[in-house]
Protein backbone atom coordinates (compact mmCIF):
# COMPACT_ATOMS: atom_id res chain seq x y z
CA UNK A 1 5.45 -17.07 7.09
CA UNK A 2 2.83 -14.10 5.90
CA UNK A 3 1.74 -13.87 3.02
CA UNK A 4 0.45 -10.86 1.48
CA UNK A 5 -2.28 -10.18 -1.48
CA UNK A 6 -2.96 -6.62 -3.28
CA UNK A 7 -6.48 -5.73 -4.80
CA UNK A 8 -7.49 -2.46 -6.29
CA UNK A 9 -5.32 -1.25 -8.62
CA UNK A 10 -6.18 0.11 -12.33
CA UNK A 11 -6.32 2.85 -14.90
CA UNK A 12 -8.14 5.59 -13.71
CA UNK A 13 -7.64 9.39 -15.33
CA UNK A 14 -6.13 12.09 -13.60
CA UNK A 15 -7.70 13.49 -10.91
CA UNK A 16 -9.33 10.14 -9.96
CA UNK A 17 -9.57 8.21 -7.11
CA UNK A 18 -8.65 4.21 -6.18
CA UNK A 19 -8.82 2.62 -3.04
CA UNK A 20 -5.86 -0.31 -2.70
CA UNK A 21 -6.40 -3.37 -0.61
CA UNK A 22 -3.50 -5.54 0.80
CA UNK A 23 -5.27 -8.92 2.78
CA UNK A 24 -2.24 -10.62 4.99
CA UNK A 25 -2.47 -14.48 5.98
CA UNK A 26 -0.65 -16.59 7.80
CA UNK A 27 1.47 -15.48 10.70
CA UNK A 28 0.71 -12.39 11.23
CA UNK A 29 -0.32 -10.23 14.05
CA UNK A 30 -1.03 -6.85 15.01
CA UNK A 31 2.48 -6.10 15.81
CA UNK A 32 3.35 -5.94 12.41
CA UNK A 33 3.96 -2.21 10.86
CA UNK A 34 2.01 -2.69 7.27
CA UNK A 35 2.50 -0.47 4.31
CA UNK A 36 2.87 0.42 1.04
CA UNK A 37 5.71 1.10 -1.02
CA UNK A 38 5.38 1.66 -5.35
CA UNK A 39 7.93 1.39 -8.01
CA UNK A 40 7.74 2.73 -11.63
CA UNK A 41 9.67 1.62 -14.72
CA UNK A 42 13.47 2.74 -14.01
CA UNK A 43 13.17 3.72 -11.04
CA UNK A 44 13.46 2.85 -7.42
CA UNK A 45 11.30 1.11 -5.10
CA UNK A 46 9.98 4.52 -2.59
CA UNK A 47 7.70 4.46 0.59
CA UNK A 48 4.27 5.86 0.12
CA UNK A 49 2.72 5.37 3.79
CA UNK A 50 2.70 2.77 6.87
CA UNK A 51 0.67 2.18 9.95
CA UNK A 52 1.59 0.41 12.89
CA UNK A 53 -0.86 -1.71 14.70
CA UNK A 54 -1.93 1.08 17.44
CA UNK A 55 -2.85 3.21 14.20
CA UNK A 56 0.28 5.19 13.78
CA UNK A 57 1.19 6.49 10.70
CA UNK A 58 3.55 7.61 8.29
CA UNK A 59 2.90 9.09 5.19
CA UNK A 60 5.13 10.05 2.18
CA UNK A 61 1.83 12.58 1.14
CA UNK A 62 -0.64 12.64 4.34
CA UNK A 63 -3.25 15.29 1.67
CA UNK A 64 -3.70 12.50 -0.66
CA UNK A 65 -2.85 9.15 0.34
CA UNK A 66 -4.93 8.05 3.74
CA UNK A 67 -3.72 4.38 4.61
CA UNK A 68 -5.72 2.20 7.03
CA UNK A 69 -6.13 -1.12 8.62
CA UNK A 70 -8.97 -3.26 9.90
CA UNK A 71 -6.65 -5.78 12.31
CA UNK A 72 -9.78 -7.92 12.43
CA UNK A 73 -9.56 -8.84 8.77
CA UNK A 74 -5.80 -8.49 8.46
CA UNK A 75 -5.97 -5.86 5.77
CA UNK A 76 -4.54 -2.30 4.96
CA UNK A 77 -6.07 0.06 2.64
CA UNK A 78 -4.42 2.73 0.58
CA UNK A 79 -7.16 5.47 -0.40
CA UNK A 80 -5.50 7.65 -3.23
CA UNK A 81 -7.09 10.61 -4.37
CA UNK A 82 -6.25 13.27 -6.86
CA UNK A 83 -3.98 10.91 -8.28
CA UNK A 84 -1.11 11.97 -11.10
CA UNK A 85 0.35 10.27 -14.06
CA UNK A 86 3.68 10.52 -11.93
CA UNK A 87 1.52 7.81 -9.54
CA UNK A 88 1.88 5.43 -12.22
CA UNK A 89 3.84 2.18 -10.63
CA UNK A 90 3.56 -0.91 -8.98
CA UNK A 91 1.96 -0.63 -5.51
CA UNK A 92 3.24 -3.51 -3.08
CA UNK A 93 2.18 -4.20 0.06
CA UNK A 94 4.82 -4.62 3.13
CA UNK A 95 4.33 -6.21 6.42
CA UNK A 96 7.12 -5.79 9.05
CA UNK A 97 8.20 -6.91 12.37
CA UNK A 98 11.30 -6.91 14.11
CA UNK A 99 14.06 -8.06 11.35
CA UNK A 100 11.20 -10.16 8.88
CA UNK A 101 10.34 -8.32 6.07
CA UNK A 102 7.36 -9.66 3.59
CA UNK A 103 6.25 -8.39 0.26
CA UNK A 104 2.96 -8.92 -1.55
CA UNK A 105 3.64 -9.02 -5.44
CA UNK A 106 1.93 -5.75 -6.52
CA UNK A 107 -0.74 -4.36 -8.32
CA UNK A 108 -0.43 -2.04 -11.24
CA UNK A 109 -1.61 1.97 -10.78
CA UNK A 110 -1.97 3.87 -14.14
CA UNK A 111 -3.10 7.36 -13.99
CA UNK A 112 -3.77 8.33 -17.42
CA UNK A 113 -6.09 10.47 -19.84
């Protein structure tokens, strides 16, 4: 099992910058593909960016969102910058590998003046 924890959410004002933290535990591996998906009020759970453990990556906007991942500590970072109120969701980590699937529970991005 894996289990995942998200740090680093907040209000911050447009324009601003936050720096997300996901720390995995348990089984988990560098073979895993970690990322992070958000979802707002109403609306459906979307991809924001992934890396894979040889540092690929995938990126829903590469100009503002840089994702990361120290394999050493068994964390991925999500640096936002320039952020929007349209930003405003839940940001949950994912860790995947082969047909398993985990989800961290979230942490709460407001972008607001």
């Amino acid at each position: 099992q894996v289990q995942l924890v998200e740090s680093g959410g907040g209000l911050v004002q447009p324009g601003g910058s936050l720096r997300l933290s996901c720390e995995a535990s348990g089984n988990i591996h560098s073979g895993y593909i970690m990322g992070w998906y958000r979802q707002a009020p109403g609306k459906q759970r979307e991809f924001v960016a992934s890396i894979t453990g040889d540092g690929v990556i995938s990126s829903a906007d590469y100009v503002r969102f840089t994702i990361s991942r120290n394999n050493a500590k068994n964390t991925v970072y999500l640096q936002m910058n320039s952020l929007k109120p349209e930003d405003t969701a839940v940001y949950l980590c994912n860790a995947k590998y082969t047909c398993n699937s985990h989800w961290g529970q979230g942490t709460q991005v407001t972008v607001s003046s």
